[in-house]
PDB file of N, CA and C in Angstrom:
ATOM      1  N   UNK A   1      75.487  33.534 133.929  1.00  0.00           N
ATOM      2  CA  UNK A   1      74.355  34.429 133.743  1.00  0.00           C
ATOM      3  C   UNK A   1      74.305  34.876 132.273  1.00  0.00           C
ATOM      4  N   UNK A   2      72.896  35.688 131.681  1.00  0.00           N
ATOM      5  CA  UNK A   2      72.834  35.683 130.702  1.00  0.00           C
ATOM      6  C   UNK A   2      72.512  37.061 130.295  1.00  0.00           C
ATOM      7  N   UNK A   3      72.749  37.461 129.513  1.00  0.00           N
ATOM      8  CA  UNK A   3      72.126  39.111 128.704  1.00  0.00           C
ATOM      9  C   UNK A   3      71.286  38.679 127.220  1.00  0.00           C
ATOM     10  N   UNK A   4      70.251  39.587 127.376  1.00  0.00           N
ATOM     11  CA  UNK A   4      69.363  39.430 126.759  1.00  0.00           C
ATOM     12  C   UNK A   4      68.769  41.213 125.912  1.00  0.00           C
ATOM     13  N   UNK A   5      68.723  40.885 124.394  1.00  0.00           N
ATOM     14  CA  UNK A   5      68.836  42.473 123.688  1.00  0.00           C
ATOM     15  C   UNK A   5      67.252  41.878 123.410  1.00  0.00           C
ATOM     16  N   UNK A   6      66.567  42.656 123.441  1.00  0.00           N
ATOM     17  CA  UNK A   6      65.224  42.954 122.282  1.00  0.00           C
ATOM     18  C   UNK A   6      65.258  44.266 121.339  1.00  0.00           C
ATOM     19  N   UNK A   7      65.352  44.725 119.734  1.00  0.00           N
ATOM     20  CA  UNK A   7      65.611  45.457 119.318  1.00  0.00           C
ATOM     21  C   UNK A   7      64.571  45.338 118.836  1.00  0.00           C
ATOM     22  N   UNK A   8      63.882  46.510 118.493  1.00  0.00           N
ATOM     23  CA  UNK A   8      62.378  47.094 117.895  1.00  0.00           C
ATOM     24  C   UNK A   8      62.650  48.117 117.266  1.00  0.00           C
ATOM     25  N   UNK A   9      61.715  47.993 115.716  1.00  0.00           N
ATOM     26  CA  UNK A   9      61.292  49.812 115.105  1.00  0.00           C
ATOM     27  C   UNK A   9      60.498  50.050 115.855  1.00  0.00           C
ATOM     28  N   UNK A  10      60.963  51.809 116.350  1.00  0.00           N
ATOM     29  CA  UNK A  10      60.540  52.733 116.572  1.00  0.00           C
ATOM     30  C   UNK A  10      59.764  53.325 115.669  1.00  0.00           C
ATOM     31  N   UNK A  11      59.988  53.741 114.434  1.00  0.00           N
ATOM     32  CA  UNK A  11      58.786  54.044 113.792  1.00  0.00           C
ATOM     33  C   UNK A  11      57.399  53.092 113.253  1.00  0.00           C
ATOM     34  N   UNK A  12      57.877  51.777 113.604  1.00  0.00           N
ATOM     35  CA  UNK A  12      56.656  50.903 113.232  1.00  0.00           C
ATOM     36  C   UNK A  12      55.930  50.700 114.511  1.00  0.00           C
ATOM     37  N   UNK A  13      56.241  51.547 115.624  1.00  0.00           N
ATOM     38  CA  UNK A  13      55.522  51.265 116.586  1.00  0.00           C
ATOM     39  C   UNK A  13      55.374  49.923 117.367  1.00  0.00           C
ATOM     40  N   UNK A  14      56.788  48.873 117.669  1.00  0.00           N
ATOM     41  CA  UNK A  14      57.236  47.746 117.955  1.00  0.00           C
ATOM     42  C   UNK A  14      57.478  48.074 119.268  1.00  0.00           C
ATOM     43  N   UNK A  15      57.317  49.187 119.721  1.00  0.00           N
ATOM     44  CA  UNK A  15      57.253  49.360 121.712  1.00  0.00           C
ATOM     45  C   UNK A  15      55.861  47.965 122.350  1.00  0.00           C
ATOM     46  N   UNK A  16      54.997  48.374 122.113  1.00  0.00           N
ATOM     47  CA  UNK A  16      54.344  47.458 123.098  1.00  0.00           C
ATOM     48  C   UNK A  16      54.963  45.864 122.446  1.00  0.00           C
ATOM     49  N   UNK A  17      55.412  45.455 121.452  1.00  0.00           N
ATOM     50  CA  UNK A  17      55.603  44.291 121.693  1.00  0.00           C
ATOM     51  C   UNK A  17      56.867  43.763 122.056  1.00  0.00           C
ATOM     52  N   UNK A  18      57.743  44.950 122.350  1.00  0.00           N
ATOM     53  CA  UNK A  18      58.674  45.021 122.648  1.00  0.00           C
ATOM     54  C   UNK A  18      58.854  44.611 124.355  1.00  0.00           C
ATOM     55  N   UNK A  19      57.884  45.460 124.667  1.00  0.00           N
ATOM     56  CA  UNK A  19      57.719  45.503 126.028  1.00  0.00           C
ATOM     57  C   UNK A  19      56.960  43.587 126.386  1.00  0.00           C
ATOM     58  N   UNK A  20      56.040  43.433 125.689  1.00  0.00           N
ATOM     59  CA  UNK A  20      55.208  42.711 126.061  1.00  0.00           C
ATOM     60  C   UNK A  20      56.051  41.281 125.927  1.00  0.00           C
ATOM     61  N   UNK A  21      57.507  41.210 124.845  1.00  0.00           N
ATOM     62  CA  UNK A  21      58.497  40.390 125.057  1.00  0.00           C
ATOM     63  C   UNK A  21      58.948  40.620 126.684  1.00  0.00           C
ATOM     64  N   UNK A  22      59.425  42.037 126.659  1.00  0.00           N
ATOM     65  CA  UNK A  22      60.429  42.077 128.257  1.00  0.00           C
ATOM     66  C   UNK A  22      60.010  41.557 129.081  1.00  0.00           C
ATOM     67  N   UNK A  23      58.676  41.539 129.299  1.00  0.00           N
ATOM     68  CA  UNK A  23      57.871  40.989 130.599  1.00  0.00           C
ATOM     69  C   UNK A  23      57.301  39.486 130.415  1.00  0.00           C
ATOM     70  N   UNK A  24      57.729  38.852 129.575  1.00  0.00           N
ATOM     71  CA  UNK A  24      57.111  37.552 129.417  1.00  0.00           C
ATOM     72  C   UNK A  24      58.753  36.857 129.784  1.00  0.00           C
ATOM     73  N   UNK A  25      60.081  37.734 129.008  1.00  0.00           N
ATOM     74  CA  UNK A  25      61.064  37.247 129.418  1.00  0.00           C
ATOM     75  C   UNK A  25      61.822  37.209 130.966  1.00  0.00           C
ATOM     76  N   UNK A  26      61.424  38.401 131.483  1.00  0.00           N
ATOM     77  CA  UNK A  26      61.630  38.385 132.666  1.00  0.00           C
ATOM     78  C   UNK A  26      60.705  37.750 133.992  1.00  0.00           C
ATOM     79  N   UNK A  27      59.721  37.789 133.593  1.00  0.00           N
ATOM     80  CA  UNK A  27      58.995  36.896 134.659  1.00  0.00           C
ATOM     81  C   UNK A  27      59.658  35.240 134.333  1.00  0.00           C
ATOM     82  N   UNK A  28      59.944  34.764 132.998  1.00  0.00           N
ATOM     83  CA  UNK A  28      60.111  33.633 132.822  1.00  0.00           C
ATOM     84  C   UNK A  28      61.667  33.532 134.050  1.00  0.00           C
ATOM     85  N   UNK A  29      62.652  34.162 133.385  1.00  0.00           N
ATOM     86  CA  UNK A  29      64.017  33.682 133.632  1.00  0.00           C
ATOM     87  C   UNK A  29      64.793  34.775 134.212  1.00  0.00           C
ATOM     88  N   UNK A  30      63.948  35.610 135.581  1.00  0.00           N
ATOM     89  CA  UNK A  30      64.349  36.668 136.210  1.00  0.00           C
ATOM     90  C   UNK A  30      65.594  36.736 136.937  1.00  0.00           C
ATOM     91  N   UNK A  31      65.579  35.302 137.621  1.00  0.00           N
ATOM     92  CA  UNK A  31      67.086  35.176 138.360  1.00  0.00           C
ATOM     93  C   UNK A  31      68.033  34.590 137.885  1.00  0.00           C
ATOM     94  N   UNK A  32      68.153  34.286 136.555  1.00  0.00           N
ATOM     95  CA  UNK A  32      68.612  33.788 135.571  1.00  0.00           C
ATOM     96  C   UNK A  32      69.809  34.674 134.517  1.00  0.00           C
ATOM     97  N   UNK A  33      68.910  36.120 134.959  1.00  0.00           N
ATOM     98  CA  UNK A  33      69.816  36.838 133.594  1.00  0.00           C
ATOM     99  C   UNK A  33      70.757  38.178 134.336  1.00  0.00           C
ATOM    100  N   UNK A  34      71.420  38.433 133.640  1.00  0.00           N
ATOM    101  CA  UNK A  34      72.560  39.677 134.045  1.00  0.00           C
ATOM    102  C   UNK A  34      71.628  40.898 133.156  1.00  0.00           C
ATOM    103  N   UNK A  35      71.128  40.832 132.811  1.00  0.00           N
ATOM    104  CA  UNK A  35      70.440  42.066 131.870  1.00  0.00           C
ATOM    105  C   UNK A  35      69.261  41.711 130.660  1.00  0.00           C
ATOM    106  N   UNK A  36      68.370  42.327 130.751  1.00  0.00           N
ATOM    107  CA  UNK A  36      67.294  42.991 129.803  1.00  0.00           C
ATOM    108  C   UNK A  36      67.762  44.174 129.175  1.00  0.00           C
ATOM    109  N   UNK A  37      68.086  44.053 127.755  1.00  0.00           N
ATOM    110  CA  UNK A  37      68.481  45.779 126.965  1.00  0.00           C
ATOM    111  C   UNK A  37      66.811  45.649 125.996  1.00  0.00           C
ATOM    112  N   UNK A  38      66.299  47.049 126.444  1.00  0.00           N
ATOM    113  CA  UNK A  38      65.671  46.927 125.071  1.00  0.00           C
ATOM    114  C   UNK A  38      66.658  48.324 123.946  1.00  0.00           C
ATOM    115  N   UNK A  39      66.315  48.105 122.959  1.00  0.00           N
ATOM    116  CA  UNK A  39      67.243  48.574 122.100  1.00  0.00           C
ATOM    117  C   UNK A  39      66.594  49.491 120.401  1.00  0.00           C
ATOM    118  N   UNK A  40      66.403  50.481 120.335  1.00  0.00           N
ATOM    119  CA  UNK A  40      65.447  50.992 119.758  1.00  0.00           C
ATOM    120  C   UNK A  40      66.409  51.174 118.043  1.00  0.00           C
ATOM    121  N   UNK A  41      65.261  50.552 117.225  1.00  0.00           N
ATOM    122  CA  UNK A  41      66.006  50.500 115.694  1.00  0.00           C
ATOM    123  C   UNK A  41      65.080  51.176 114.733  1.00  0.00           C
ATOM    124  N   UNK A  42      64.671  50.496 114.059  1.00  0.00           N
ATOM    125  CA  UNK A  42      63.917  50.944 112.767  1.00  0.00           C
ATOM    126  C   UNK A  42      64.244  49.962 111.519  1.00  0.00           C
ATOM    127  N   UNK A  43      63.889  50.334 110.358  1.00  0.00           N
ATOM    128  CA  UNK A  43      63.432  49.426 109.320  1.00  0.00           C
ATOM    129  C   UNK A  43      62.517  47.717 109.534  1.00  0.00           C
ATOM    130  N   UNK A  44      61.631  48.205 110.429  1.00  0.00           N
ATOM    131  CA  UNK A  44      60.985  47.115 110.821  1.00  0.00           C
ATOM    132  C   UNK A  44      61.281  46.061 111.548  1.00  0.00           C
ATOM    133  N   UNK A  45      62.295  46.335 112.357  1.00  0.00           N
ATOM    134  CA  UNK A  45      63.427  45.533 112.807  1.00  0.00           C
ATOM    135  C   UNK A  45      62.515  45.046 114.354  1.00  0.00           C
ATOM    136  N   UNK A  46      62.292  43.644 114.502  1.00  0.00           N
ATOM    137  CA  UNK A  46      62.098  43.149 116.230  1.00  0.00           C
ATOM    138  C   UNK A  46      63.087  41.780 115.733  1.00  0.00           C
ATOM    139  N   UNK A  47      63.643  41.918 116.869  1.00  0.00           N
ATOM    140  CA  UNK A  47      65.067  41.082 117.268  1.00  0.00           C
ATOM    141  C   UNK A  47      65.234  40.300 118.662  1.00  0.00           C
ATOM    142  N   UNK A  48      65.328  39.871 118.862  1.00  0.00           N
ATOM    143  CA  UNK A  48      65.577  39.386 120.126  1.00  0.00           C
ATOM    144  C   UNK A  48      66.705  38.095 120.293  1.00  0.00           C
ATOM    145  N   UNK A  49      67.985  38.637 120.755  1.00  0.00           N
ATOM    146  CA  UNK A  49      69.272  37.758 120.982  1.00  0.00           C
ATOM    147  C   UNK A  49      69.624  37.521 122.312  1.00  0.00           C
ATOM    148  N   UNK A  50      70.250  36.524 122.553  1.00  0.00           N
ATOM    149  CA  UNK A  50      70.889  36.224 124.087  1.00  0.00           C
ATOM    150  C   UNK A  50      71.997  35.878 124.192  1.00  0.00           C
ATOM    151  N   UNK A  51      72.786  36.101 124.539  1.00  0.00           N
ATOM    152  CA  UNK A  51      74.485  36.198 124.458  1.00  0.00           C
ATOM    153  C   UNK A  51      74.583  36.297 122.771  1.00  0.00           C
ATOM    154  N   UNK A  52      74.362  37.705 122.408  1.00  0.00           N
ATOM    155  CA  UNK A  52      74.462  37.512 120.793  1.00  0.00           C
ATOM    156  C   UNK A  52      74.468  36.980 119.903  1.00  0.00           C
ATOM    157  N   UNK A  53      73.117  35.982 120.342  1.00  0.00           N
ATOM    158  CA  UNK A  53      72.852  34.897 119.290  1.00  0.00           C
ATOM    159  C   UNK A  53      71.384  34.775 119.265  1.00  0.00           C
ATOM    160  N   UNK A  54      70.780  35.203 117.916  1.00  0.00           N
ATOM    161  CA  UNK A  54      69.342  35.259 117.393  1.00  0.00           C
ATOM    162  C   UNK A  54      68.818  34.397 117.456  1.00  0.00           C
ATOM    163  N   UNK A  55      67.916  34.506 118.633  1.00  0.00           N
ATOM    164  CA  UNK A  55      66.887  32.909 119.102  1.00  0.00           C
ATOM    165  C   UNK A  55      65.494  33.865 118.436  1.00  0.00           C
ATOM    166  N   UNK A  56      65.404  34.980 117.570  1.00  0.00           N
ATOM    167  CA  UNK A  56      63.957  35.284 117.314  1.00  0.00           C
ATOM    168  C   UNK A  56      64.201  36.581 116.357  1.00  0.00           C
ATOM    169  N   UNK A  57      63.575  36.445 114.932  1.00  0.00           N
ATOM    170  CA  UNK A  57      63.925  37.642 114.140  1.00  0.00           C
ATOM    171  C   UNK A  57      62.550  37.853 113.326  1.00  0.00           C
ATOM    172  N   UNK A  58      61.900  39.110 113.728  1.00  0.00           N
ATOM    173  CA  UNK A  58      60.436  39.129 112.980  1.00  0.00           C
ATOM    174  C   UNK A  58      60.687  38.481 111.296  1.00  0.00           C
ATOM    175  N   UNK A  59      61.521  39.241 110.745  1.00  0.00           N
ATOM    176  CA  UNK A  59      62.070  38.596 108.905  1.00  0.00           C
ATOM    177  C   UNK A  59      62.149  37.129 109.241  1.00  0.00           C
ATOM    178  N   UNK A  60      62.308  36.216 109.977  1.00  0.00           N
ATOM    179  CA  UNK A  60      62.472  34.916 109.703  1.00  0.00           C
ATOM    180  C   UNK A  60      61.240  34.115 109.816  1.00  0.00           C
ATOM    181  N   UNK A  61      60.713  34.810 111.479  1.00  0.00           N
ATOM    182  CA  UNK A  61      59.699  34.181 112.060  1.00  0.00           C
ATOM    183  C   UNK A  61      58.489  34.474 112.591  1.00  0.00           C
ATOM    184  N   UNK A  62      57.518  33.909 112.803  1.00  0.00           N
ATOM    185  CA  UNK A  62      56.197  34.666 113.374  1.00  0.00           C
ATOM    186  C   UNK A  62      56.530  35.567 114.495  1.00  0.00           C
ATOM    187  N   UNK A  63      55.469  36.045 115.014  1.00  0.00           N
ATOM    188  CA  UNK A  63      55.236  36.568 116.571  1.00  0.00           C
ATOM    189  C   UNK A  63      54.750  35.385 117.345  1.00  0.00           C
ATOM    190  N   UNK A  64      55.397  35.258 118.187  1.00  0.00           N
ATOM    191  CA  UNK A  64      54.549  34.195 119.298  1.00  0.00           C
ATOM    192  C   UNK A  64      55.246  34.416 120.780  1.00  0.00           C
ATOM    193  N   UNK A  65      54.740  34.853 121.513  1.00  0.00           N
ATOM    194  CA  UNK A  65      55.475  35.032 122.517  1.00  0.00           C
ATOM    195  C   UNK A  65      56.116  33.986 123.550  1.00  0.00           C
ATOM    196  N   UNK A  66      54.965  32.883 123.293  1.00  0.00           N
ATOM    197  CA  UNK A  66      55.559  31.611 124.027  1.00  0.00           C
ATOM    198  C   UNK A  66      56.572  31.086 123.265  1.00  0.00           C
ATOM    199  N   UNK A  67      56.533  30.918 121.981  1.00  0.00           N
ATOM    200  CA  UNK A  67      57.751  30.551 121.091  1.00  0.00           C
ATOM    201  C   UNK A  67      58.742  31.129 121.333  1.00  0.00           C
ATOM    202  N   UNK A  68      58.737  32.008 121.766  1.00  0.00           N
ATOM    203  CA  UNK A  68      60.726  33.108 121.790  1.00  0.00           C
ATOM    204  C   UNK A  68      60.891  33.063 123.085  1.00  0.00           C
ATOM    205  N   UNK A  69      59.729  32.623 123.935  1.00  0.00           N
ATOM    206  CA  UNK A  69      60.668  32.580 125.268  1.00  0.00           C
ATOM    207  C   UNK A  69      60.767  31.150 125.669  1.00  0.00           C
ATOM    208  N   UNK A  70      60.584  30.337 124.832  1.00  0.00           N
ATOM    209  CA  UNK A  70      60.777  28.995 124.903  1.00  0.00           C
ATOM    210  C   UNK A  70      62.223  28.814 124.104  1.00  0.00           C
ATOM    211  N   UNK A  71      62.651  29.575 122.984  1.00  0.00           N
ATOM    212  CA  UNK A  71      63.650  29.923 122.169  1.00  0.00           C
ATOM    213  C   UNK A  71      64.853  30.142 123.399  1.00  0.00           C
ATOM    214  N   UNK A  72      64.247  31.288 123.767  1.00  0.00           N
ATOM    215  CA  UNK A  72      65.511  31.872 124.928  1.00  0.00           C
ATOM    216  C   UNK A  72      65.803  30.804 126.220  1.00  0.00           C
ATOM    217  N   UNK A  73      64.835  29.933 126.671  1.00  0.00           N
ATOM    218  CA  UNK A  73      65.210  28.992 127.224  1.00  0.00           C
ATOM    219  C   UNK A  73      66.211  27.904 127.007  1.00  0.00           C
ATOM    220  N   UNK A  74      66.262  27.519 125.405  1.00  0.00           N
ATOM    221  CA  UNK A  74      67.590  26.784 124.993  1.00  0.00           C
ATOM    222  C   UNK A  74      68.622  27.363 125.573  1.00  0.00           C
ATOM    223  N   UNK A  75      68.529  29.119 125.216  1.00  0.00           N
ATOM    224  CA  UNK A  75      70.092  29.664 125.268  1.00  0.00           C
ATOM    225  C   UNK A  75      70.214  29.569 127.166  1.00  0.00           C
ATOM    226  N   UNK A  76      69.521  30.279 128.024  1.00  0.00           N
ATOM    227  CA  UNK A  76      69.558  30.375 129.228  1.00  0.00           C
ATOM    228  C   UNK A  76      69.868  29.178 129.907  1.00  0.00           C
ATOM    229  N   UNK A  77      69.246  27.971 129.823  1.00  0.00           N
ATOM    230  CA  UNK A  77      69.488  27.224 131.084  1.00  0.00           C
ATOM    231  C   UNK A  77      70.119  25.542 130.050  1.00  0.00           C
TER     232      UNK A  77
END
């Protein structure tokens, strides 16, 4: 099984896409994972790791939601 962090600024207002990751990840790979953390940061920070390893970092890469949960699919199955 797998654990899964999404870390978002809080002051940049990264909740709804924060959220709008959780629910694209969990409908994808619901019986799949040991945990959803979302994880509240700042300095512009959206993150998203799975067994502590960065399949998605706003500084590197676009937003795409099918892209990062296609990302997290490498790590999951």
């Amino acid at each position: 099984m797998t654990d899964v962090e999404i870390t978002y600024c809080v002051p940049c207002g990264y909740l709804p896409r924060a959220e709008e990751l959780q629910h694209a990840i969990l409908t994808s790979f619901e019986g799949h994972l040991d945990s959803l953390t979302l994880r509240m940061g700042d300095h512009g920070v959206l993150r998203v790791t799975v067994d502590d390893e960065i399949v998605y970092d706003k500084a590197d890469d676009e937003y795409d939601v099918d892209a990062i949960v296609r990302a997290c699919r490498t790590h999951i199955f």
